[in-house]
Protein backbone atom coordinates (compact mmCIF):
# COMPACT_ATOMS: atom_id res chain seq x y z
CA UNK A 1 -16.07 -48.69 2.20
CA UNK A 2 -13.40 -51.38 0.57
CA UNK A 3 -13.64 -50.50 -2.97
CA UNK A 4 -14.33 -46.60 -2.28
CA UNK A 5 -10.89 -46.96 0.11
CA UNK A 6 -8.87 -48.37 -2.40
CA UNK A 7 -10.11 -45.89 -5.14
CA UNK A 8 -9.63 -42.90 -2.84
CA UNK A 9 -5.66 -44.59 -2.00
CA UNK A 10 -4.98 -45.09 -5.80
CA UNK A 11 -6.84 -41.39 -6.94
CA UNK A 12 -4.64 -39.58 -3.77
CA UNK A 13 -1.47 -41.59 -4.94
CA UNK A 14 -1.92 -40.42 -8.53
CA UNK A 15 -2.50 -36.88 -8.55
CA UNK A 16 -0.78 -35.81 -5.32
CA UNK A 17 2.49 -37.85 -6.54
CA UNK A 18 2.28 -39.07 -3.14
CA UNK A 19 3.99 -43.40 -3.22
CA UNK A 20 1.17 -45.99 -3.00
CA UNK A 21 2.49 -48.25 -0.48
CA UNK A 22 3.83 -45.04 1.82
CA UNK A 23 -0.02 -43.90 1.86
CA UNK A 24 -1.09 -47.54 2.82
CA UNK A 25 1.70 -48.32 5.63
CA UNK A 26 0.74 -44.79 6.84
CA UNK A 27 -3.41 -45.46 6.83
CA UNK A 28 -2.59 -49.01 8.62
CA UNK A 29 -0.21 -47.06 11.45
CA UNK A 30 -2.86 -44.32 11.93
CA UNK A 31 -5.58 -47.16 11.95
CA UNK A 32 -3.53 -48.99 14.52
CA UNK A 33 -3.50 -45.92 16.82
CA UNK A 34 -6.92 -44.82 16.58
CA UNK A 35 -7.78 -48.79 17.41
CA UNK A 36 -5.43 -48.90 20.84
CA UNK A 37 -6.56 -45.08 21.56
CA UNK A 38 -10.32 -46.90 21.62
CA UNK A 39 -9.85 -49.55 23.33
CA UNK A 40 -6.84 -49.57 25.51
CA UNK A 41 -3.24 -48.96 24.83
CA UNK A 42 -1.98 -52.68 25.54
CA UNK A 43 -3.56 -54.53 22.85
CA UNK A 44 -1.47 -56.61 20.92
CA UNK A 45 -2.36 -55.90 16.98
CA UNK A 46 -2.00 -56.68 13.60
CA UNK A 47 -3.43 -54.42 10.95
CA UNK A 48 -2.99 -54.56 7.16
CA UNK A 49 -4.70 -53.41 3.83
CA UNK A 50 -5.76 -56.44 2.04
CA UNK A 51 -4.68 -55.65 -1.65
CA UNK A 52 -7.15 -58.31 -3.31
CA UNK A 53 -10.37 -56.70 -1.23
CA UNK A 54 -9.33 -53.41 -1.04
CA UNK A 55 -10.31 -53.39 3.18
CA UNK A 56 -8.20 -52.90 6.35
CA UNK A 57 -8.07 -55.70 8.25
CA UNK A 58 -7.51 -55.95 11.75
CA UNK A 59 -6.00 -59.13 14.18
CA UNK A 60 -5.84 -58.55 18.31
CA UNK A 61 -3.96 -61.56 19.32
CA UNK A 62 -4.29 -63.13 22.50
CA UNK A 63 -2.70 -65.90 24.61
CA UNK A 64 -4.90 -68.66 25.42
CA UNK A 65 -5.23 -69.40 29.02
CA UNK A 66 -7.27 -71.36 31.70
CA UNK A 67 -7.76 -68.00 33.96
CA UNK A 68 -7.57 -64.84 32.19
CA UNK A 69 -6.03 -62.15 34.71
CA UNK A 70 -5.30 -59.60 31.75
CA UNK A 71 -8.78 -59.73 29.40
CA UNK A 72 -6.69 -57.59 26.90
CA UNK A 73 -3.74 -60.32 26.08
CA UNK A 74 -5.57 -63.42 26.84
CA UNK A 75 -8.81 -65.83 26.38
CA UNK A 76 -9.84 -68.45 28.03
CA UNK A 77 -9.39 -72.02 26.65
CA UNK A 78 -13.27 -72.43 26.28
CA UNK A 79 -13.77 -68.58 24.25
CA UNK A 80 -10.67 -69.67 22.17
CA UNK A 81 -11.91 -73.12 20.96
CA UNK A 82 -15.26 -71.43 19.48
CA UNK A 83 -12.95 -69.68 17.63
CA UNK A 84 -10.80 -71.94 16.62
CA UNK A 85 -11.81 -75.79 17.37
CA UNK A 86 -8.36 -76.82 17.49
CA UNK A 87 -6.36 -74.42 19.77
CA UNK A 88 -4.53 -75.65 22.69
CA UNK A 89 -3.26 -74.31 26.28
CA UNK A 90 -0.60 -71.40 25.28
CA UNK A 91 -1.19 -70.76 22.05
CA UNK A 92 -1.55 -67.25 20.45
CA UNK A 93 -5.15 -66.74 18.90
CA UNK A 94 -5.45 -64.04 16.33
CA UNK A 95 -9.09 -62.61 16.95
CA UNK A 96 -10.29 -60.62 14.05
CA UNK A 97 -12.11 -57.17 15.05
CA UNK A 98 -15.72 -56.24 14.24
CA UNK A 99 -16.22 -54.83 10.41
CA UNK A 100 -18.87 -52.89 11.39
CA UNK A 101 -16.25 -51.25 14.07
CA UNK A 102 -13.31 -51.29 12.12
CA UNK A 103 -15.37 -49.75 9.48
CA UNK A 104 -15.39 -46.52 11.14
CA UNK A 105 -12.26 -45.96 12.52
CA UNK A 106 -10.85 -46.64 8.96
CA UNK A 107 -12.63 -43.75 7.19
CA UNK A 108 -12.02 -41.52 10.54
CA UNK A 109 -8.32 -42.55 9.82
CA UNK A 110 -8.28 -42.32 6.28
CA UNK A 111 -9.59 -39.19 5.97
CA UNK A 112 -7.07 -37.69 8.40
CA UNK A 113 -4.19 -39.59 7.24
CA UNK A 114 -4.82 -38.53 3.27
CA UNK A 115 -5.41 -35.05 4.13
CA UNK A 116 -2.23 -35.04 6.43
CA UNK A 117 -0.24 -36.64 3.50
CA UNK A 118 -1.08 -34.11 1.03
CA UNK A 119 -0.13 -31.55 3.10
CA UNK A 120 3.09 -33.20 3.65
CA UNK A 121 3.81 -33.82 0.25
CA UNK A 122 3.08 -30.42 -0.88
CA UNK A 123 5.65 -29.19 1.89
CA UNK A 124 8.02 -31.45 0.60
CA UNK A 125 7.39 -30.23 -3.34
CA UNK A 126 7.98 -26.22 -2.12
CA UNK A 127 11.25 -27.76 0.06
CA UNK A 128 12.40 -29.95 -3.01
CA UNK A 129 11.83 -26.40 -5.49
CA UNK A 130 13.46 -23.97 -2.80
CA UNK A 131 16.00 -25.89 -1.62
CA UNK A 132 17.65 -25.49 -5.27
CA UNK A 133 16.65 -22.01 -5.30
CA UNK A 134 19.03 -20.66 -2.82
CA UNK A 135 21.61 -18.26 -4.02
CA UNK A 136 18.63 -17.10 -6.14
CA UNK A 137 16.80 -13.59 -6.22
CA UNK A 138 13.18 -14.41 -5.72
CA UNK A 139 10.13 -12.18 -6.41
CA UNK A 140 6.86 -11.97 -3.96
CA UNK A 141 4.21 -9.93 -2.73
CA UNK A 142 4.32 -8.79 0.70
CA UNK A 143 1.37 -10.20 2.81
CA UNK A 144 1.95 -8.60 5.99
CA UNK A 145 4.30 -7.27 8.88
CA UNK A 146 4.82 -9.63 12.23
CA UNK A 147 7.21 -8.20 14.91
CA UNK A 148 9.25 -6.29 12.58
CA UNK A 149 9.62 -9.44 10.08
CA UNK A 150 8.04 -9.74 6.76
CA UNK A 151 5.74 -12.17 5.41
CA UNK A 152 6.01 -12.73 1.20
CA UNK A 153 4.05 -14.54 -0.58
CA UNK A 154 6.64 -16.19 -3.13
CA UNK A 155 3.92 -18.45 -5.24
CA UNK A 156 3.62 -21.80 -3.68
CA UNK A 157 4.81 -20.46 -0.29
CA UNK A 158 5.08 -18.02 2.15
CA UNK A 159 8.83 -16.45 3.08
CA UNK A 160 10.03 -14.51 5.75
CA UNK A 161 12.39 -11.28 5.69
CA UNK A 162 13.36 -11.10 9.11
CA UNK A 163 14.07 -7.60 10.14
CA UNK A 164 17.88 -8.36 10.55
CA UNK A 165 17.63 -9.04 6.78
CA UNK A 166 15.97 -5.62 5.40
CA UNK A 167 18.21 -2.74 4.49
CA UNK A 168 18.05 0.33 7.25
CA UNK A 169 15.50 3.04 7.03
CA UNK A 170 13.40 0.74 4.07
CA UNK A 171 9.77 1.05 4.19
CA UNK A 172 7.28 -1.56 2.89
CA UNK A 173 3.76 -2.38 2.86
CA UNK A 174 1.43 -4.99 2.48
CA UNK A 175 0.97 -5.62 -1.30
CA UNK A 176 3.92 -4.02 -2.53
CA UNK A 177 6.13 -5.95 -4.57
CA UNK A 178 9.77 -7.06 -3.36
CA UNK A 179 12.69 -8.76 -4.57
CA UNK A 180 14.80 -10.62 -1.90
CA UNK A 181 18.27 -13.16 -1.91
CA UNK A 182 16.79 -16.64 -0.85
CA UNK A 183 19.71 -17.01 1.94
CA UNK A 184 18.03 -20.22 3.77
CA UNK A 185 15.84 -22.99 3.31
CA UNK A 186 15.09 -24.64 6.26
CA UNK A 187 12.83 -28.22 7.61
CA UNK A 188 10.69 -27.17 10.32
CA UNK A 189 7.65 -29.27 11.53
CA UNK A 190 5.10 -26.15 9.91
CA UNK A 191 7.04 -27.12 6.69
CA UNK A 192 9.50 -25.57 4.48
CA UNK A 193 10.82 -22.36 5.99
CA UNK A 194 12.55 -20.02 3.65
CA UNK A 195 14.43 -17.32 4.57
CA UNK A 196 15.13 -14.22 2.83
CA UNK A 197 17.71 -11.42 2.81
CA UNK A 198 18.17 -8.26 1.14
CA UNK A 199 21.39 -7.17 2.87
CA UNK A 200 23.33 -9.97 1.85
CA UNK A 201 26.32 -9.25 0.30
CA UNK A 202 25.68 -12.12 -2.37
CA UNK A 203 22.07 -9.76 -3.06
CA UNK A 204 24.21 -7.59 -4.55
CA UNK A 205 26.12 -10.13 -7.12
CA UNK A 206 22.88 -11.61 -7.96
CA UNK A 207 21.12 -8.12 -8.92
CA UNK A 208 24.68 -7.36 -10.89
CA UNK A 209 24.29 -10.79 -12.28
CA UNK A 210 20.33 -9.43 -13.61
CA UNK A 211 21.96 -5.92 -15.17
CA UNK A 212 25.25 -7.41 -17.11
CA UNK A 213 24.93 -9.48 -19.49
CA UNK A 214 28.86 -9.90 -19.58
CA UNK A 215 28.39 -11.27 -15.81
CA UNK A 216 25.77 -14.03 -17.14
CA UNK A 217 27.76 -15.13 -20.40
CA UNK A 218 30.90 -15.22 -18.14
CA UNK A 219 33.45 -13.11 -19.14
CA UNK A 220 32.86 -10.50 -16.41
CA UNK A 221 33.48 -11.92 -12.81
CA UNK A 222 32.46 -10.62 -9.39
CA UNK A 223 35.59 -11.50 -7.35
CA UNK A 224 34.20 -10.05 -4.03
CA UNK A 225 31.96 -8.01 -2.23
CA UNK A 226 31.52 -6.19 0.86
CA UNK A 227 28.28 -3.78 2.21
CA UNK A 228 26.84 -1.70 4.83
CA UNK A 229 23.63 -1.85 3.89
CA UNK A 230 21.48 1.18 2.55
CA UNK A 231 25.19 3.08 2.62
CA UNK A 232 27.43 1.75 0.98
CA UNK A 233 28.66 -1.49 -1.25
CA UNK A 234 32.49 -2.21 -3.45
CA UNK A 235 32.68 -4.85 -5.75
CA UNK A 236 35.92 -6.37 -7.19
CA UNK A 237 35.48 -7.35 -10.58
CA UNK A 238 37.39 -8.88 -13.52
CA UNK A 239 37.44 -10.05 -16.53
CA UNK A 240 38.58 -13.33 -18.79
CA UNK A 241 38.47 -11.11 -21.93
CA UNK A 242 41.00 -8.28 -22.67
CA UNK A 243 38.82 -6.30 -24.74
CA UNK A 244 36.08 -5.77 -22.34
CA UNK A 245 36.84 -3.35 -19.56
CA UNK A 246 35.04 -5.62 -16.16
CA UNK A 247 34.55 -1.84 -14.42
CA UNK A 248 33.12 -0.72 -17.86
CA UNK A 249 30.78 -3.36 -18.47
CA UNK A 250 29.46 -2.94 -15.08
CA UNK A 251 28.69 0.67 -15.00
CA UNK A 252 26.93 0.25 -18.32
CA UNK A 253 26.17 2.94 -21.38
CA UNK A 254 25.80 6.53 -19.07
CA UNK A 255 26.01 4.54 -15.53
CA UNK A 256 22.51 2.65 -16.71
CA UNK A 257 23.53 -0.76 -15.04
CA UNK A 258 24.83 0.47 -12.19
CA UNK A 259 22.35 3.11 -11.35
CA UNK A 260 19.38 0.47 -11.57
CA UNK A 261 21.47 -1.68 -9.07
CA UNK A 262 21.48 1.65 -6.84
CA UNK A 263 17.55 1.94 -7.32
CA UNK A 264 16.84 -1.25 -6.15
CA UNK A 265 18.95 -0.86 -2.74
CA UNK A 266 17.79 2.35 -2.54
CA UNK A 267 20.35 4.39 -3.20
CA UNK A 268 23.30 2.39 -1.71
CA UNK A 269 26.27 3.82 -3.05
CA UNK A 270 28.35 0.91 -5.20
CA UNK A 271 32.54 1.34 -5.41
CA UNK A 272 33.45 -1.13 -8.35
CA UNK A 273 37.02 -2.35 -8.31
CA UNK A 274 39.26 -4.03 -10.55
CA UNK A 275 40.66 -6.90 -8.98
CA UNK A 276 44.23 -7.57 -8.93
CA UNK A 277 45.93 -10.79 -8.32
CA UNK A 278 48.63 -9.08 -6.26
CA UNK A 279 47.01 -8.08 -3.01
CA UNK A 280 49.21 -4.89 -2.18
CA UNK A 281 47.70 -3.78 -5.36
CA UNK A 282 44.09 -4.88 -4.80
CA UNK A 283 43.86 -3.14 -1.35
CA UNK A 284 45.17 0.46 -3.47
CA UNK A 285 42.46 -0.35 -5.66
CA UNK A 286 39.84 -1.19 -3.03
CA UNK A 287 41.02 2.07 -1.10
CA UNK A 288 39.96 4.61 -3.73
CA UNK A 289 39.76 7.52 -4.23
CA UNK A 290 42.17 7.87 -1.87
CA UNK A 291 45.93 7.75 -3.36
CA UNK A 292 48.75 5.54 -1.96
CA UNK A 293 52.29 6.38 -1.27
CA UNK A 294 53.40 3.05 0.10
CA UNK A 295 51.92 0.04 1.17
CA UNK A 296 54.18 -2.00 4.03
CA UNK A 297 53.02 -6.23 3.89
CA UNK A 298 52.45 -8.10 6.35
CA UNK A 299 52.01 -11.71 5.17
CA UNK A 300 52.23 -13.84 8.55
CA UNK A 301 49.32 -11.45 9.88
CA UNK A 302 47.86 -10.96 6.67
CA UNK A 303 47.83 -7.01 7.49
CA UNK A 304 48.96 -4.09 5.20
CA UNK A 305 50.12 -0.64 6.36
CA UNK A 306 49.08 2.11 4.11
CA UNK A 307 50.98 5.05 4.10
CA UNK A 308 48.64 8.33 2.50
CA UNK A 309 49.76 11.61 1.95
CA UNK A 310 48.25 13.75 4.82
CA UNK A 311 45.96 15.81 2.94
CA UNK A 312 44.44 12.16 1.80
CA UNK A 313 44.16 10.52 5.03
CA UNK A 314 40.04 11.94 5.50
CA UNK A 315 39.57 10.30 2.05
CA UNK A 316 41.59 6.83 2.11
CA UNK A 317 39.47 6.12 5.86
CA UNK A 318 36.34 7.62 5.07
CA UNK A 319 33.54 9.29 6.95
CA UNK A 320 33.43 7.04 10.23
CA UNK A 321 36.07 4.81 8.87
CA UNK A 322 33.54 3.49 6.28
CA UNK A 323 36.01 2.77 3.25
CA UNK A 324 38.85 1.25 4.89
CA UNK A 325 36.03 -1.04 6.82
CA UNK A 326 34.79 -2.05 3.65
CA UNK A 327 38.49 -2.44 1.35
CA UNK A 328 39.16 -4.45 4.69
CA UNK A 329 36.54 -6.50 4.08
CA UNK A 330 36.58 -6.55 0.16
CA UNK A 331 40.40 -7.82 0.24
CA UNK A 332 40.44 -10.14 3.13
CA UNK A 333 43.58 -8.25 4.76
CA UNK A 334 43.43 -6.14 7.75
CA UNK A 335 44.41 -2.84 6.87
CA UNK A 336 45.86 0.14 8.83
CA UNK A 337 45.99 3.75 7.05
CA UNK A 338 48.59 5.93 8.73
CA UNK A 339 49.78 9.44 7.13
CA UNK A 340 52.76 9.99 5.97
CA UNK A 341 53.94 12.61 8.79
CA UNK A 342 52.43 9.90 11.23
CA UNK A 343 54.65 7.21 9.55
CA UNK A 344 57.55 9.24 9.67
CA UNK A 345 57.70 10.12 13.36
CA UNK A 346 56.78 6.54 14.14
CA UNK A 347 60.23 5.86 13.44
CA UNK A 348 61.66 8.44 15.00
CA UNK A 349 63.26 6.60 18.46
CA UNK A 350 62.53 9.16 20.80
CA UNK A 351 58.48 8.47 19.20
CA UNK A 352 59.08 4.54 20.39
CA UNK A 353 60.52 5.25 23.37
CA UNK A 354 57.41 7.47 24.56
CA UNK A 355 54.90 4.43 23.42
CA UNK A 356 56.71 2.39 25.96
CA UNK A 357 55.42 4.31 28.91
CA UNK A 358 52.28 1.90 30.01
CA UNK A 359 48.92 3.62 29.32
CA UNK A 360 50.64 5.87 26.82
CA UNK A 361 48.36 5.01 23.99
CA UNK A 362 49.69 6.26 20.04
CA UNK A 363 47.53 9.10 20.28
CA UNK A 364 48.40 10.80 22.92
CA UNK A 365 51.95 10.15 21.85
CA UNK A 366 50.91 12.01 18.68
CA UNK A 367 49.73 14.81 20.88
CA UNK A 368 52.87 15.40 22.57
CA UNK A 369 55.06 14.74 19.55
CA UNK A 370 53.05 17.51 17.89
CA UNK A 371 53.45 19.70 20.65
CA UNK A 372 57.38 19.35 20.54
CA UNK A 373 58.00 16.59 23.40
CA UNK A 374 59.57 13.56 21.52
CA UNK A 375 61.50 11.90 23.83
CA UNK A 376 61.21 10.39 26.85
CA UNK A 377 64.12 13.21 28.37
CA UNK A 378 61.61 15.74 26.95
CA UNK A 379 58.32 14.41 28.48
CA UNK A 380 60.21 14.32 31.92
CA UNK A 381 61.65 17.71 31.61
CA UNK A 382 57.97 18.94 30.54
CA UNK A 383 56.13 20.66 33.33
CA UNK A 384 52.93 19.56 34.59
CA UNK A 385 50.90 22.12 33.70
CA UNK A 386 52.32 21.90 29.87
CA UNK A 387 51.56 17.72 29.90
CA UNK A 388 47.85 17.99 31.77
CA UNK A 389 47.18 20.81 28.96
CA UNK A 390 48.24 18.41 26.03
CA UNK A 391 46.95 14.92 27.25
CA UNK A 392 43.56 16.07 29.67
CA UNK A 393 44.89 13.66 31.89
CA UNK A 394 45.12 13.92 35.70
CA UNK A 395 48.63 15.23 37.82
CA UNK A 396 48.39 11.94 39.65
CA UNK A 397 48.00 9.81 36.24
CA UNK A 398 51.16 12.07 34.60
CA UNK A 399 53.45 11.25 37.62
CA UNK A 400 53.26 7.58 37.57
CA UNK A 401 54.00 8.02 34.07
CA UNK A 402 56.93 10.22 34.71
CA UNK A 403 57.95 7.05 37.14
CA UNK A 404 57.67 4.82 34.31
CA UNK A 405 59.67 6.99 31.86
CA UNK A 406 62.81 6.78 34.55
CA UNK A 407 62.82 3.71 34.80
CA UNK A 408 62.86 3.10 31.12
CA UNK A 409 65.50 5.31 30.94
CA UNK A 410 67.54 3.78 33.95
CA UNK A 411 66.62 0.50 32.19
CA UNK A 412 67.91 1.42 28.55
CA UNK A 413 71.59 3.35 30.39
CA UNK A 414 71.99 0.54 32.06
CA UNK A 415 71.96 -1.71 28.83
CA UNK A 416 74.35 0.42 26.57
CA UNK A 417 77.89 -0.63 25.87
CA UNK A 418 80.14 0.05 28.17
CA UNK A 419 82.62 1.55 24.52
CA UNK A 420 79.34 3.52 23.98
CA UNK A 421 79.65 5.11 27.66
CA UNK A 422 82.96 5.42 27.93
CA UNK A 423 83.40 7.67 24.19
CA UNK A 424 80.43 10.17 25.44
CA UNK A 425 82.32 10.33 29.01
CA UNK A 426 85.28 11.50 26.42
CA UNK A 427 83.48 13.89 24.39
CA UNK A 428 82.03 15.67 27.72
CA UNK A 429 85.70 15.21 29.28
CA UNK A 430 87.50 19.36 28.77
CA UNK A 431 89.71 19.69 25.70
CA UNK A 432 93.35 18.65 26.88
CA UNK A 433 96.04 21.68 26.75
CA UNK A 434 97.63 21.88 23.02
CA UNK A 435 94.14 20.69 21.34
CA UNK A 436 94.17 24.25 19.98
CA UNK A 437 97.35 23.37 17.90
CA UNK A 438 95.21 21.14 15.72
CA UNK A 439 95.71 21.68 11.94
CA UNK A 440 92.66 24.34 10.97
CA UNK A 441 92.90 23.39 6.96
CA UNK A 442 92.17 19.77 8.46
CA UNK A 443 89.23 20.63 10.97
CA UNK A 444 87.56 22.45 7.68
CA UNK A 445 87.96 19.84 5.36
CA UNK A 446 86.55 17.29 7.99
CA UNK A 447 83.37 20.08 8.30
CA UNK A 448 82.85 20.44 4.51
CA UNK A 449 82.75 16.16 4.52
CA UNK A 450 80.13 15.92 6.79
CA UNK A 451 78.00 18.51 5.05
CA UNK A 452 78.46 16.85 1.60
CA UNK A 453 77.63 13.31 2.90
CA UNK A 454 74.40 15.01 4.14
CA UNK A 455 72.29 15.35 0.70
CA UNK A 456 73.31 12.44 -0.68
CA UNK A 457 72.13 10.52 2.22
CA UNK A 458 68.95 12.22 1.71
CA UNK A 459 68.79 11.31 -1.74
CA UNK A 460 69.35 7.71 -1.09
CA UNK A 461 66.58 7.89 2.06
CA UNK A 462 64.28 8.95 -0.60
């Protein structure tokens, strides 16, 4: 058993790539166990490998005594000197176990500790290759289908796609081929787990990265990306060369590149974007088709308003507000898409005064904008009827509205200028006897002013 240990130690060590002296530290801990698990889980031991032999050996050590009360830690004086002829009262005697014994436990251990440090190391050599495989696309077979996730075999180990992972409404089976984003590699005690993701939005890059060859030497970059998966994807691109059009390269000779991108994610519709460095102009760009008449920054909020023409609001939003969700996510900025007749009668005052009326949202202010109340003297001068027609809201809810919209008004006469008061109490006041004497060549010419002022304030408003 001592030469064929040491052979089987030195043969394991060299083709498993598994370190000598871990093996043998391992072997004399299992050893050790098995021993106490034998014979009683108090004995005090020594065990080593004895290089020059090639053998475990094993040492219970006991403290030498003239009554033994515990016959696992100590011997009495009389037992210890036929051991050792010149022990003495207290001493600790190192008894060496039965061969014959020891024997067996040792290739019981052996065998399980080898075999439990192969599969070890093998874990470790799939963790040590995966773990710099992340960020990678990764082809397997599929094995099978547990609780929704999938099991792929990957070569050396087995992945899972969890069902969070796989694009919507995509079918698989077992022994079809797949190609998945490795988006985790994770140390469990069954070994290496990897993870795997085909809804990532870096699965996306990584399959462009496959297609362009402009994206792989460099001079094309993917900026950013944002998906819903199996619906639809943009990419921002650009590119370090002036020559080479980034959007170009990526749609490829007749839409080749793109299309096989498409294939793969089965059909997943793919916006690409050039990016811009100035992000008003990046978030027109992400918003296409749709065109932009203005674009209002917020930079402390990192928001943008977009103004559209009205007949491109459906467009710049999208169906279910898919494209603004995504530009909003492609950009980084929170973006709100308004119309232009929206933005217009936003800042209209009589519009602002009706969105101060608590549980006025905007869109019911919309409503009754539209339906010719703009003010908060025209909502209370509405009748009920006319308001429960536009808003489907209750009598009851429309009064303490009502309330509300008197005491904003009470609240906003209260804070005017008394000036301000006093010139409209003058222009209501009757005309004073001998106001008809006023020059009429001078009451013209003040007419025809205000009516020429008129356009050009329109032209400078526009």
């Amino acid at each position: 058993m001592a030469s064929e240990l040491k052979r089987l130690i030195e043969q394991v060590s060299r083709e498993k790539g598994i370190d000598r002296q871990t093996l043998i530290q391992t072997l004399e801990e299992a050893i050790k166990s098995a021993i106490r698990k034998r014979y009683g889980a108090k004995l005090d031991l020594d065990v080593t490998f004895n290089e020059e032999y090639g053998e475990i050996e094993a040492f219970q050590f006991k403290e030498v005594v003239e009554e033994v009360t515990d016959p696992d830690k100590q011997v009495i004086l009389a037992e210890a000197l036929k051991l050792d002829s010149e022990t003495e009262l207290g001493d600790e005697l190192g008894i060496r176990m039965e061969t014959e014994m020891l024997g067996r436990i040792a290739a019981q251990s052996a065998k399980q500790v080898i075999i439990q440090k192969m599969k070890d190391a093998e874990r470790e050599v799939v963790y040590d290759e995966f773990k710099g495989r992340k960020g990678e696309i990764v082809n397997g077979i599929i094995q099978r289908v547990d609780k929704g996730a999938i099991l792929v075999n990957v070569g050396q180990a087995e992945a899972v796609l969890p069902q969070k992972e796989q694009i919507p409404r995509e079918v698989f089976r077992q022994g079809d081929r797949i190609r998945s984003y490795v988006v985790e590699v994770k140390k469990i005690s069954k070994g290496p787990q990897i993870v795997l993701s085909r809804t990532h939005p870096h699965f996306l890059i990584q399959l462009f990265h496959a297609e362009v060859p402009e994206i792989s030497e460099g001079i094309v970059s993917i900026i950013s990306a944002a998906r819903e998966p199996g619906s639809r994807a943009k990419i921002a691109v650009i590119s370090k060369d002036s020559d080479v059009d980034p959007v170009g390269a990526c749609v490829g000779m007749k839409g080749t590149r793109v299309q096989n991108v498409v294939q793969e994610l089965r059909g997943e519709k793919i916006d690409i974007i050039p990016w811009n460095m100035d992000p008003a102009k990046f978030v027109v760009n992400g918003l296409a088709p749709a065109i932009i008449s203005k674009v209002i920054v917020d930079q402390a909020n990192r928001s943008m308003e977009v103004i559209v023409p009205d007949d491109q609001l459906s467009l710049a939003i999208g169906k279910r507000g898919q494209n603004v969700r995504l530009a909003s996510k492609l950009t980084n900025w929170r973006i709100d898409v308004k119309s232009e007749s929206r933005y217009e009668r936003q800042k209209q005052a009589g519009y602002q005064a009706l969105l101060r009326i608590p549980g006025l949202s905007s869109e019911l202010a919309d409503k009754l904008y539209e339906s010719g109340i703009g003010s908060l003297e025209e909502f209370l001068e509405a009748s009920p009827l006319e308001l429960e027609d536009t808003t489907r809201m209750s009598a009851s809810s429309l009064e303490m509205m009502k309330t509300e919209a008197r005491a904003l008004l009470r609240k906003a006469d209260a804070q005017r200028p008394a000036v301000e008061k006093a010139h409209e109490a003058e222009a209501e006041a009757p005309m004073e006897a001998g106001s008809n004497d006023a020059d009429p060549v001078a009451q013209e010419a003040s007419d025809q002013e205000e009516i020429d002022a008129d356009p050009a304030d329109q032209v400078r408003e526009g």
